[in-house]
PDB file of N, CA and C in Angstrom:
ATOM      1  N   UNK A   1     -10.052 -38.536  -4.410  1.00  0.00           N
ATOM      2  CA  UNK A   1      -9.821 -37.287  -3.694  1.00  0.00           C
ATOM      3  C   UNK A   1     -10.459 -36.144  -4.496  1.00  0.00           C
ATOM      4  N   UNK A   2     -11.384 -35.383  -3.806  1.00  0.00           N
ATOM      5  CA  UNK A   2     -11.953 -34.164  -4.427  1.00  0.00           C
ATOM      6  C   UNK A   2     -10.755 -33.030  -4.985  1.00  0.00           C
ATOM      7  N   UNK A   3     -11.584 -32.363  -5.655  1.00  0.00           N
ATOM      8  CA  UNK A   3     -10.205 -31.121  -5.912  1.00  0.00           C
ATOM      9  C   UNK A   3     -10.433 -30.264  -4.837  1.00  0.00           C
ATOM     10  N   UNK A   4     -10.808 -29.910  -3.749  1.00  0.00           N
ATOM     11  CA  UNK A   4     -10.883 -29.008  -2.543  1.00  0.00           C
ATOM     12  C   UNK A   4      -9.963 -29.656  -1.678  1.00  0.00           C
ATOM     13  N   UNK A   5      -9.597 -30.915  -1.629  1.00  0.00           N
ATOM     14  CA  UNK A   5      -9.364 -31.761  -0.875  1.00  0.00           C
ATOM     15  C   UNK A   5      -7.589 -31.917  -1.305  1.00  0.00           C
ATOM     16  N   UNK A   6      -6.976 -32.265  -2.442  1.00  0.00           N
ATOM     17  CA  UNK A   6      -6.512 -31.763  -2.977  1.00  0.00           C
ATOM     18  C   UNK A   6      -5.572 -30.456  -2.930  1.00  0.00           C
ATOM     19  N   UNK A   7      -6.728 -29.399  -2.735  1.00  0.00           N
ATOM     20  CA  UNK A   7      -5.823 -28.089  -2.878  1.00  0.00           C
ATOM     21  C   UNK A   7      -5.402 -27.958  -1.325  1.00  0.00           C
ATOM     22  N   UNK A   8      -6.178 -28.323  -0.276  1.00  0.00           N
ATOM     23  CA  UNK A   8      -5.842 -28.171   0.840  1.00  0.00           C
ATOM     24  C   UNK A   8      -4.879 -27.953   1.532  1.00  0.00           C
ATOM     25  N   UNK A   9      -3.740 -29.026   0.765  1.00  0.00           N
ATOM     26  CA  UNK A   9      -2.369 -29.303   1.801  1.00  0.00           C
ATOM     27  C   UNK A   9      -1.282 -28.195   0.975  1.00  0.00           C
ATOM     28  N   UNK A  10      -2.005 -27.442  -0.077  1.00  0.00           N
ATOM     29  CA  UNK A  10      -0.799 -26.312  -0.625  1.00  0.00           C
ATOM     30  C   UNK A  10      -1.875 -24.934  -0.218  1.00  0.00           C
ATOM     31  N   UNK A  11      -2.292 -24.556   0.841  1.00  0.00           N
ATOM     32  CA  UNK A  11      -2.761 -23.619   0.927  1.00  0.00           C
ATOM     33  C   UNK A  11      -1.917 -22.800   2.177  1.00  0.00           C
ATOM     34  N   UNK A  12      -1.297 -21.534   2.137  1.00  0.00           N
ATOM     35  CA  UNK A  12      -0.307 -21.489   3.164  1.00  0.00           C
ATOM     36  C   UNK A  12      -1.179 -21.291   4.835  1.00  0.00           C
ATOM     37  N   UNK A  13      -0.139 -21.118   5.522  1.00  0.00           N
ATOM     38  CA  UNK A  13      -0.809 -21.442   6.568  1.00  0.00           C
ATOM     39  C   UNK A  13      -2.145 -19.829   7.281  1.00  0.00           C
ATOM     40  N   UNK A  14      -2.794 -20.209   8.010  1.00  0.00           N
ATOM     41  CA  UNK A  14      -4.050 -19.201   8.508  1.00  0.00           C
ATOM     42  C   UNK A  14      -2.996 -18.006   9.213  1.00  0.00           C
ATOM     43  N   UNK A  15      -2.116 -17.750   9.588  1.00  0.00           N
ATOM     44  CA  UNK A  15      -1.552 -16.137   9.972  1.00  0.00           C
ATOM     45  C   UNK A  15      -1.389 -15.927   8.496  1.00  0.00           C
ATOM     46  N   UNK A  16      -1.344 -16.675   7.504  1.00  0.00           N
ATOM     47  CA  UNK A  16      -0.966 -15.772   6.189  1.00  0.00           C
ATOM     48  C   UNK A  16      -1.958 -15.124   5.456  1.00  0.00           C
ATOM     49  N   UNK A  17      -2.742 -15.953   5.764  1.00  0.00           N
ATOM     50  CA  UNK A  17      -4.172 -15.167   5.313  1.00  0.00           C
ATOM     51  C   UNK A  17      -4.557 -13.923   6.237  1.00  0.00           C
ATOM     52  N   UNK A  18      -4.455 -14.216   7.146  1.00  0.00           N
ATOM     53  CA  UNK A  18      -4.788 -12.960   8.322  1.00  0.00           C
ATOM     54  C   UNK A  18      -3.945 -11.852   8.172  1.00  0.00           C
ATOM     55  N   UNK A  19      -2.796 -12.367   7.844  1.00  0.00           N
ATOM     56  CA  UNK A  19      -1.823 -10.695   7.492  1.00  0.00           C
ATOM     57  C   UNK A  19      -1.836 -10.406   6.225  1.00  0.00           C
ATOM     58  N   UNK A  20      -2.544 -10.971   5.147  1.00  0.00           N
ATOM     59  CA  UNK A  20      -3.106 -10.469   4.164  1.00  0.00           C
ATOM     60  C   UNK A  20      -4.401  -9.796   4.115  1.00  0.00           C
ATOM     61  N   UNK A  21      -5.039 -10.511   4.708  1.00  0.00           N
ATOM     62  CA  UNK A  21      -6.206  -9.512   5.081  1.00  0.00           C
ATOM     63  C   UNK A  21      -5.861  -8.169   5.272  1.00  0.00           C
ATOM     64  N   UNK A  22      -5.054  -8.026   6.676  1.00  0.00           N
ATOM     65  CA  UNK A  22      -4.714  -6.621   7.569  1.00  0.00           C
ATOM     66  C   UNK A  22      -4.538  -5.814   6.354  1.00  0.00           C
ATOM     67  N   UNK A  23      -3.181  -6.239   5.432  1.00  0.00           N
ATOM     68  CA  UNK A  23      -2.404  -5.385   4.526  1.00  0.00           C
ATOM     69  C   UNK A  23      -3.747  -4.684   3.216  1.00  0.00           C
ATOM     70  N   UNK A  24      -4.431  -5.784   3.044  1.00  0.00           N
ATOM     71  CA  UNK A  24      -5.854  -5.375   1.985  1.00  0.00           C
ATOM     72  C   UNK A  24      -6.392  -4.445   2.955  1.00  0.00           C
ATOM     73  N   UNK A  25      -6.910  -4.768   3.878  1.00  0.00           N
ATOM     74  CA  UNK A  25      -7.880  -3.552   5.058  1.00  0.00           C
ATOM     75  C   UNK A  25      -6.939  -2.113   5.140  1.00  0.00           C
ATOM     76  N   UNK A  26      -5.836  -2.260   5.203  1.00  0.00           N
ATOM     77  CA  UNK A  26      -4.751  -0.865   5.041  1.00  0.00           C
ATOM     78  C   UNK A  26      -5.128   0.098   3.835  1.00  0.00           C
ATOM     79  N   UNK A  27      -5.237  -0.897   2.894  1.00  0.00           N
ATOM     80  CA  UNK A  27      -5.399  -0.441   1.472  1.00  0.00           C
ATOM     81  C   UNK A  27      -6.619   0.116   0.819  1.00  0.00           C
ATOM     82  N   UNK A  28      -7.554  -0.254   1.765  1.00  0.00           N
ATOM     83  CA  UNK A  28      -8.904   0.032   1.489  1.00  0.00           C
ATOM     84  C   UNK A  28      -9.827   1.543   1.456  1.00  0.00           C
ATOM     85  N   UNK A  29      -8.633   1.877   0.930  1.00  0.00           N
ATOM     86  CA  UNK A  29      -9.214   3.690   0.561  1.00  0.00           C
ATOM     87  C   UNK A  29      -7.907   4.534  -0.561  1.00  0.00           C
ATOM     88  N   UNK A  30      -9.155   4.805  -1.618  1.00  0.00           N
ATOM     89  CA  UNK A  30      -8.558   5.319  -2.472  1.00  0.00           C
ATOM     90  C   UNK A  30      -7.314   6.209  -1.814  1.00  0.00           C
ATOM     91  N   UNK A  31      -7.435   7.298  -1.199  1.00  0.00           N
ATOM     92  CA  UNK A  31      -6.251   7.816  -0.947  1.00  0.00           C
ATOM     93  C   UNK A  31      -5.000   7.071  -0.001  1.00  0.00           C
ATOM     94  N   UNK A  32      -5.244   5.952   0.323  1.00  0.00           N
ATOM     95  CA  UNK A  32      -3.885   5.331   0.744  1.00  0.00           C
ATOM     96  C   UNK A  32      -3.056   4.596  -0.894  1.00  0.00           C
ATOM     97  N   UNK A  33      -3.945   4.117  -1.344  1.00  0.00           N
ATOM     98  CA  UNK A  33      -3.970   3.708  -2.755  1.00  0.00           C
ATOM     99  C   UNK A  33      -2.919   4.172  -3.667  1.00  0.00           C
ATOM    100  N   UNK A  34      -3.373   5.919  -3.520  1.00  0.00           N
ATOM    101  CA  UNK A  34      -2.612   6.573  -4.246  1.00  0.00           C
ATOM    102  C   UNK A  34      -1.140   6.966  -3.292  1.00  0.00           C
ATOM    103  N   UNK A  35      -1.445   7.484  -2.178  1.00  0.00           N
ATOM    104  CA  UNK A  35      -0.010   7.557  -1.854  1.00  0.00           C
ATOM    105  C   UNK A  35       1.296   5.877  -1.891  1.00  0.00           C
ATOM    106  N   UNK A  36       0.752   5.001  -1.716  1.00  0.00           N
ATOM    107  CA  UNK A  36       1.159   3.913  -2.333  1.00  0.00           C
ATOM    108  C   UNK A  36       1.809   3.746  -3.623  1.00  0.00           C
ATOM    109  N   UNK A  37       1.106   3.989  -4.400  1.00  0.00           N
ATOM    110  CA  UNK A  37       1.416   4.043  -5.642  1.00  0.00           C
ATOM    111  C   UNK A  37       2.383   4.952  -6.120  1.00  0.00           C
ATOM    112  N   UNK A  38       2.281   6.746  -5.479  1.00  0.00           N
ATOM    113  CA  UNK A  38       3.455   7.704  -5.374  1.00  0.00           C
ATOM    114  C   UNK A  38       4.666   7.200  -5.144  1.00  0.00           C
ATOM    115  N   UNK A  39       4.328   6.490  -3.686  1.00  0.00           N
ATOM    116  CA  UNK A  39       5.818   6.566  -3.201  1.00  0.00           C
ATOM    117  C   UNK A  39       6.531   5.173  -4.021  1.00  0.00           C
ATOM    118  N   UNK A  40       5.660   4.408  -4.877  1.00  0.00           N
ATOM    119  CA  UNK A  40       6.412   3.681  -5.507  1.00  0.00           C
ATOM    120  C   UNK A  40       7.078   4.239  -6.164  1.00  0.00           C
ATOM    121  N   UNK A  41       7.002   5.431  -6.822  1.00  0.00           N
ATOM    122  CA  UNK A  41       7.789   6.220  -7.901  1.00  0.00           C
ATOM    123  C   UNK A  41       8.894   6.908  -6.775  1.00  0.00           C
ATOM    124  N   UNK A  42       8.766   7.441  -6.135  1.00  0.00           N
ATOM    125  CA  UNK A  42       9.631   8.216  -5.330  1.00  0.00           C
ATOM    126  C   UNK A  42       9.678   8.306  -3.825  1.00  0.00           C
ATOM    127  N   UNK A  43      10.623   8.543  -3.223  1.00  0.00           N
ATOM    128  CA  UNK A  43      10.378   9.309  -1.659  1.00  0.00           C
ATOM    129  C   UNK A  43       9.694  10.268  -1.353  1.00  0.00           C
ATOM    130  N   UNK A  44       8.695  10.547  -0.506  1.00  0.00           N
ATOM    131  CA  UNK A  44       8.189  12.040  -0.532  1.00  0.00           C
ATOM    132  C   UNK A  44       7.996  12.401   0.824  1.00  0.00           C
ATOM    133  N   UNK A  45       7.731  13.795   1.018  1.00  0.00           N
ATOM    134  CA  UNK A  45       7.397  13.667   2.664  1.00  0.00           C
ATOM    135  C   UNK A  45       6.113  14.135   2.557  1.00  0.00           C
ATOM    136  N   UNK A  46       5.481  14.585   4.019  1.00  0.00           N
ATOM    137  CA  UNK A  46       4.069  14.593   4.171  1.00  0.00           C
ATOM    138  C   UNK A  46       3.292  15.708   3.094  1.00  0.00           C
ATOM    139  N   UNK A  47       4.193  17.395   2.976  1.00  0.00           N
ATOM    140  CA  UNK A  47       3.390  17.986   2.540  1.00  0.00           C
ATOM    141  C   UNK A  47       3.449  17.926   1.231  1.00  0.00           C
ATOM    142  N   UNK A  48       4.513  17.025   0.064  1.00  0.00           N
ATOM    143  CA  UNK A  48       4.639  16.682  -1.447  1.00  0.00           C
ATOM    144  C   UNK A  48       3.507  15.660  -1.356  1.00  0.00           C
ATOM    145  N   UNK A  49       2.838  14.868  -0.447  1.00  0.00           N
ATOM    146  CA  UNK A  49       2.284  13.909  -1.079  1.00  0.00           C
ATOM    147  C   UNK A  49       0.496  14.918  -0.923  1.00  0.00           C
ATOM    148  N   UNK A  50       0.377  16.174   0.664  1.00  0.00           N
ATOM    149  CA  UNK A  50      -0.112  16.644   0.233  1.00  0.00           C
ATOM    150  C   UNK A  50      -0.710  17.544  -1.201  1.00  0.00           C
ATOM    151  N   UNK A  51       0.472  17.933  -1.511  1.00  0.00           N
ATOM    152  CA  UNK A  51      -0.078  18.978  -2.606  1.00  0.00           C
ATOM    153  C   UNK A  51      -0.634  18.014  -3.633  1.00  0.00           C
ATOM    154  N   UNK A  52       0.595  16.526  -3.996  1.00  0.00           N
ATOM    155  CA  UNK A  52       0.173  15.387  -5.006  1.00  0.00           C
ATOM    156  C   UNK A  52      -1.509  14.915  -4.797  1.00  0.00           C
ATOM    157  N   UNK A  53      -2.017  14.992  -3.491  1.00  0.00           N
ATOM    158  CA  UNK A  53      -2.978  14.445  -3.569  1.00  0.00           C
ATOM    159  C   UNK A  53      -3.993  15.233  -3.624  1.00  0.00           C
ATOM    160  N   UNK A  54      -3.672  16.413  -2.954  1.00  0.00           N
ATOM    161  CA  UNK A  54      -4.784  17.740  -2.859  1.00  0.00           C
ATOM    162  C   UNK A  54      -5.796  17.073  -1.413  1.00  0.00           C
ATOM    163  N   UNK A  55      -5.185  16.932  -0.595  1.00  0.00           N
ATOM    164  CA  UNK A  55      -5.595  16.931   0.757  1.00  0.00           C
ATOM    165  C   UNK A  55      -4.973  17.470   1.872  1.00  0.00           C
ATOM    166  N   UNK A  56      -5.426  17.656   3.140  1.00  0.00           N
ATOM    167  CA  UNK A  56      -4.658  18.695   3.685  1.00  0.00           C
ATOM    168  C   UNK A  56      -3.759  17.432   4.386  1.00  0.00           C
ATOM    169  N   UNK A  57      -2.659  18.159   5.100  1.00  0.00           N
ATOM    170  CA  UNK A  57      -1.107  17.398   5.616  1.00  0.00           C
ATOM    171  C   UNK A  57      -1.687  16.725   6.941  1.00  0.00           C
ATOM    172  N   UNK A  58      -2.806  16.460   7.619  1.00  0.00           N
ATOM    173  CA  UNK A  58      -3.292  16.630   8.760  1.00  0.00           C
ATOM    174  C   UNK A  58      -3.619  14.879   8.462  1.00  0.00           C
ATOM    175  N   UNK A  59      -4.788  14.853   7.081  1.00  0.00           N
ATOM    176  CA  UNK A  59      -5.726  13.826   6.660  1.00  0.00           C
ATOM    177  C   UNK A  59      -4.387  12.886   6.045  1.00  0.00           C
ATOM    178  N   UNK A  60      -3.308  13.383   5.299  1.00  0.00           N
ATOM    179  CA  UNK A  60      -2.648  12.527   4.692  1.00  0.00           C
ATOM    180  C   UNK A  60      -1.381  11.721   5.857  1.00  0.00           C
ATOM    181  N   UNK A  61      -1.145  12.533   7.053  1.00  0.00           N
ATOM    182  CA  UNK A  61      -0.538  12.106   7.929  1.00  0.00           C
ATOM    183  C   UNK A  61      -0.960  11.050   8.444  1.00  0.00           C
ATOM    184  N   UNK A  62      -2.800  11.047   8.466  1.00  0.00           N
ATOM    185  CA  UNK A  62      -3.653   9.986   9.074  1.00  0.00           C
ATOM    186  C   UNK A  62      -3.540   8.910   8.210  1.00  0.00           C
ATOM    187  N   UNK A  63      -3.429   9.003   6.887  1.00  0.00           N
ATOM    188  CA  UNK A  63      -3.298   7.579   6.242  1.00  0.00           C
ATOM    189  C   UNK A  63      -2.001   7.244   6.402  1.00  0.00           C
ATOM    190  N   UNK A  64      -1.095   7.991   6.177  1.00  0.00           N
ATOM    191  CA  UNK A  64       0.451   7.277   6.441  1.00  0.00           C
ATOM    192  C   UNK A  64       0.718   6.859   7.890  1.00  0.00           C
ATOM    193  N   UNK A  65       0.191   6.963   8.948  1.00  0.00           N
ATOM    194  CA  UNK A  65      -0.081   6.630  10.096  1.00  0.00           C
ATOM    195  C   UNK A  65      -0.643   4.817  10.087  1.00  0.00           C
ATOM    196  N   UNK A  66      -1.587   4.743   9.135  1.00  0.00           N
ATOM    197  CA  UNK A  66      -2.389   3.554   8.717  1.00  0.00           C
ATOM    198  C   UNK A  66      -1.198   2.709   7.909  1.00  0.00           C
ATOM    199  N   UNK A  67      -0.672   3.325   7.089  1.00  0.00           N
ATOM    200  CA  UNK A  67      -0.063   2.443   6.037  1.00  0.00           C
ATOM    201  C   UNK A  67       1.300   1.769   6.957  1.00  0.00           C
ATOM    202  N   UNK A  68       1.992   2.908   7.980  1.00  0.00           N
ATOM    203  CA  UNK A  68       3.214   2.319   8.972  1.00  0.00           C
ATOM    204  C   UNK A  68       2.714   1.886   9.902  1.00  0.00           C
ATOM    205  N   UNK A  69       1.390   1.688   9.912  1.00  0.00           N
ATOM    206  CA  UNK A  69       1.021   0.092  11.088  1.00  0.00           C
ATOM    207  C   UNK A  69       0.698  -0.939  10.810  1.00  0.00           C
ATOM    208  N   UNK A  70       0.510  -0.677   9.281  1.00  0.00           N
ATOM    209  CA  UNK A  70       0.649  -2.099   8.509  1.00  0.00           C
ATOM    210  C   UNK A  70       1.554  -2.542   7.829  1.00  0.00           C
ATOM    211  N   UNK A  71       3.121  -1.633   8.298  1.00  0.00           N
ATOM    212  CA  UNK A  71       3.552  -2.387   7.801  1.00  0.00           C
ATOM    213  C   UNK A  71       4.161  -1.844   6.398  1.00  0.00           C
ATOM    214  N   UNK A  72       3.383  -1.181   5.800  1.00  0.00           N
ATOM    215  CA  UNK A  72       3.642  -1.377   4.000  1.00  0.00           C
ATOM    216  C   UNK A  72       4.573  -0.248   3.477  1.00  0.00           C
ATOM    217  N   UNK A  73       4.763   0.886   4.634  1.00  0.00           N
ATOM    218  CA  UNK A  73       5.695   1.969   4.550  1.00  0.00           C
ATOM    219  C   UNK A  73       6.773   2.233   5.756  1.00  0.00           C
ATOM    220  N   UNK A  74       7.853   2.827   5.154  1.00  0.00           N
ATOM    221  CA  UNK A  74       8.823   3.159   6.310  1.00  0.00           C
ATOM    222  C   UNK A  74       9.125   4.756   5.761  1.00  0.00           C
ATOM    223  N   UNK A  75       9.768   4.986   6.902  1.00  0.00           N
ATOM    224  CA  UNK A  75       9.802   6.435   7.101  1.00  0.00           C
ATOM    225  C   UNK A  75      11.689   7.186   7.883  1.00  0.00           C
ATOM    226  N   UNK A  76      12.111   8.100   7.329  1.00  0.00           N
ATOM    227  CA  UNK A  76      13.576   8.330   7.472  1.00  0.00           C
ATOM    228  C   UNK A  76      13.599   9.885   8.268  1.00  0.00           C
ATOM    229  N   UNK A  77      13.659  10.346   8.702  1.00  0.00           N
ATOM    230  CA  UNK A  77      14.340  11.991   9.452  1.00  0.00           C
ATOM    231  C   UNK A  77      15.061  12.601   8.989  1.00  0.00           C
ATOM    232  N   UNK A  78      14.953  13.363   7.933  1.00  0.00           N
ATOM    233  CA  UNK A  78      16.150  14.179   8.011  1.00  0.00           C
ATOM    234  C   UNK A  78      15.731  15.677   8.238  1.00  0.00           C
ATOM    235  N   UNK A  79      16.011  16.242   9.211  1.00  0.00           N
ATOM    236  CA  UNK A  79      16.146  17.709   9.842  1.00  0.00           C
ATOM    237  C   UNK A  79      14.772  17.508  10.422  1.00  0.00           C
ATOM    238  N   UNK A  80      13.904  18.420  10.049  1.00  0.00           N
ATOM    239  CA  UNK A  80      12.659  18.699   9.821  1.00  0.00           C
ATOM    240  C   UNK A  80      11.242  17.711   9.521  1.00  0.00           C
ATOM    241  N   UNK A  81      12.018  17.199   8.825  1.00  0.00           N
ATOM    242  CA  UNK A  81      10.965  16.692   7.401  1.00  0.00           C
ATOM    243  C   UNK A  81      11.554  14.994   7.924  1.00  0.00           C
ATOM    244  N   UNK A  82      10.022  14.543   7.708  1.00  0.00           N
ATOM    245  CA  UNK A  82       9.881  12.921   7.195  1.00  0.00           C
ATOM    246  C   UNK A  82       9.821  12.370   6.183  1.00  0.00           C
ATOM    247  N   UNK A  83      10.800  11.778   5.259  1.00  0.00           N
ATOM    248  CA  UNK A  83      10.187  11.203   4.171  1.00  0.00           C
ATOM    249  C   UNK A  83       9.839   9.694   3.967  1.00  0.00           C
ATOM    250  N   UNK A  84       9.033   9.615   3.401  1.00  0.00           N
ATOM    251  CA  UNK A  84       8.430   8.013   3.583  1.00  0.00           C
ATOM    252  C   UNK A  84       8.664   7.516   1.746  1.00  0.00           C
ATOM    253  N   UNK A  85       8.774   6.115   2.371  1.00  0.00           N
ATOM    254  CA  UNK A  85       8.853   5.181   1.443  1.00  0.00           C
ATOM    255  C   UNK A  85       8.279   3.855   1.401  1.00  0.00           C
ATOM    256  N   UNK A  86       7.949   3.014   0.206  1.00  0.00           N
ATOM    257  CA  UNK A  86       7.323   1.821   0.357  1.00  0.00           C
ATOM    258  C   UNK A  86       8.490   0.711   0.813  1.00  0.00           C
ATOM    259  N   UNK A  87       8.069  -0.291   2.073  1.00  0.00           N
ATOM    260  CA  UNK A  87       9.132  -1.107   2.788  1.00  0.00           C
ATOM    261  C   UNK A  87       9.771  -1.972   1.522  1.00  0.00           C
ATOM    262  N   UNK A  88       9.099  -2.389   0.664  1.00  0.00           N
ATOM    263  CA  UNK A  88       9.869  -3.612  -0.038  1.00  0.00           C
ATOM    264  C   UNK A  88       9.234  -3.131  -1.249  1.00  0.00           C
ATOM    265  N   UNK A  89      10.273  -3.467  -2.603  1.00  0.00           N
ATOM    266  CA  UNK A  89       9.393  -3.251  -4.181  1.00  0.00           C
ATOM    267  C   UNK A  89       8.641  -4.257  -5.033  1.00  0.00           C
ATOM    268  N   UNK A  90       8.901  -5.569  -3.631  1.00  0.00           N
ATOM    269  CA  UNK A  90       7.738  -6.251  -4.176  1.00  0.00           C
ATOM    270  C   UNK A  90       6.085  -5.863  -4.213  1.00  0.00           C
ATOM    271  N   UNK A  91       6.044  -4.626  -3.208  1.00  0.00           N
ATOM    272  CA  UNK A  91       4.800  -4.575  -3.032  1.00  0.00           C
ATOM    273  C   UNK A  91       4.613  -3.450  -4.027  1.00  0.00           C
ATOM    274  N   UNK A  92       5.517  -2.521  -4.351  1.00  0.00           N
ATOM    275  CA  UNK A  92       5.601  -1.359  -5.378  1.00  0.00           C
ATOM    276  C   UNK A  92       5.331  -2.113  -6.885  1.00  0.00           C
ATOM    277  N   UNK A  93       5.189  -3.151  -7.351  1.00  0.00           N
ATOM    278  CA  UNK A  93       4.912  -3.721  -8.683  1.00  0.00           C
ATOM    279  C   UNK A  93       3.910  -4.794  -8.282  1.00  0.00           C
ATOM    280  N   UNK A  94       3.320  -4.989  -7.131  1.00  0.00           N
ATOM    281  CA  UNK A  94       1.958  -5.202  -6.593  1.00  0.00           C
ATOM    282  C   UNK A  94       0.763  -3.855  -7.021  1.00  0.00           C
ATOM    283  N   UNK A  95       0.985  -3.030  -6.425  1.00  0.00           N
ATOM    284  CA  UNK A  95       0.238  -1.433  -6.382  1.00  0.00           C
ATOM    285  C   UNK A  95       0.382  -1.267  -7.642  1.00  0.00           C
ATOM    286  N   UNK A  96       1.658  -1.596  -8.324  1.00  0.00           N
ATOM    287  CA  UNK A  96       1.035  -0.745  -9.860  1.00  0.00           C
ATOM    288  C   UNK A  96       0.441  -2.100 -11.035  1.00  0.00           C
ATOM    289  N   UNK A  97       0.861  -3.029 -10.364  1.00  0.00           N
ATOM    290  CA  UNK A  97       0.218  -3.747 -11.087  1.00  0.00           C
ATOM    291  C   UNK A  97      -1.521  -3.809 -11.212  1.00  0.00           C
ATOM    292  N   UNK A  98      -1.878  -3.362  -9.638  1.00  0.00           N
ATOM    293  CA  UNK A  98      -3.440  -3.437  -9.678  1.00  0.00           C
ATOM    294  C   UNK A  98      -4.255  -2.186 -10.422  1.00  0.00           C
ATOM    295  N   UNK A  99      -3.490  -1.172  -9.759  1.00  0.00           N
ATOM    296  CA  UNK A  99      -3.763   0.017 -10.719  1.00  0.00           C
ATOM    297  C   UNK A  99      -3.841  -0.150 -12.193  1.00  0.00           C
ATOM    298  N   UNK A 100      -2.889  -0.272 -12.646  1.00  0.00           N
ATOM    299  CA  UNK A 100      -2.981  -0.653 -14.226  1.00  0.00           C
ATOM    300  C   UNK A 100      -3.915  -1.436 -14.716  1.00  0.00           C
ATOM    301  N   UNK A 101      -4.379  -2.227 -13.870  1.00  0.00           N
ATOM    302  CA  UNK A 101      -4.986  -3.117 -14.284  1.00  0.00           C
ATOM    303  C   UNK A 101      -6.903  -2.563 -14.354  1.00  0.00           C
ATOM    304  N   UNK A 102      -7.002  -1.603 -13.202  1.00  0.00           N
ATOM    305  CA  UNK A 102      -8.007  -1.338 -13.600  1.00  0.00           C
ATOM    306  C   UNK A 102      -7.983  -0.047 -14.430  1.00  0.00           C
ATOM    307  N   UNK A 103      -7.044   0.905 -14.767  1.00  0.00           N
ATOM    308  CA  UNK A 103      -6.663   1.500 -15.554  1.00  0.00           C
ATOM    309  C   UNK A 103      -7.292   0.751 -17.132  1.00  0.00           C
ATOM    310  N   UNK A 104      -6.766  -0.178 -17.160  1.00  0.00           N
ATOM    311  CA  UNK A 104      -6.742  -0.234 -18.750  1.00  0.00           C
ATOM    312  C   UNK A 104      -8.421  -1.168 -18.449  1.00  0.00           C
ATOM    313  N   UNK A 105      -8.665  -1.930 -17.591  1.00  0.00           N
ATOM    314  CA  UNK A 105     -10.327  -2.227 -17.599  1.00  0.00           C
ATOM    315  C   UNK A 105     -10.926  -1.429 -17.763  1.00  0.00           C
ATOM    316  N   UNK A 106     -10.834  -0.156 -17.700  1.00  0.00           N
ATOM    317  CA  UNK A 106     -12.001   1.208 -17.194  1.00  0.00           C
ATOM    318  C   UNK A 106     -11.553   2.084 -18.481  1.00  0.00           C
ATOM    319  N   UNK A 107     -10.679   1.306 -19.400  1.00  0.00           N
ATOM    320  CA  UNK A 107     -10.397   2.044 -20.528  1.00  0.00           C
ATOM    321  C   UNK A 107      -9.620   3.654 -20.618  1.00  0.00           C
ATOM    322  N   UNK A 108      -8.825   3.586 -19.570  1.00  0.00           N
ATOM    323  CA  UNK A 108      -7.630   4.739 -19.172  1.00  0.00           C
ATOM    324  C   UNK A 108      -6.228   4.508 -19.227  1.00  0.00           C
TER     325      UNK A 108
END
């Protein structure tokens, strides 16, 4: 038996790959990246993650729009204001794990 052959029968099944994909394609811009990574540290709503990111509330609404159709954020009401958060903290020590990682590759 080859080793491809082998790895075959522990490979999970094809929707898992496909909703990994989606969740990477979500991720695929520095500024979702970073609000990701924010809200791992905290709750914030639209215009804190504006000022954090230095984009206007319009553009950052559009990525958090992206990130709660994939899934990777949820979002609460209170009065006025939305504040969003990352759905699970497995994915919050995912995000900082990758960060860090090119952090300390890139010598930062």
């Amino acid at each position: 038996m080859s080793r491809a052959e082998s790895l075959k029968p522990r490979l999970p099944e094809e929707d898992v790959f496909r909703s990994a994909a989606q969740m990477l394609k979500a991720c695929a811009d520095p500024a979702r990246v970073k609000i990701l990574y924010a809200l791992g540290h905290s709750e914030l709503c639209v215009c804190e993650l504006a000022c954090l990111l230095e984009l206007s509330m319009p553009t950052v609404s559009h990525h958090l729009r992206l990130l709660n159709h994939a899934r990777l954020i949820r979002y609460r009401k209170q009065g006025k204001l939305v504040f969003y958060s990352l759905r699970d903290e497995q994915l919050n020590g995912t995000v900082k794990h990758i960060v860090n990682a090119f952090a300390q590759r890139e010598g930062r």
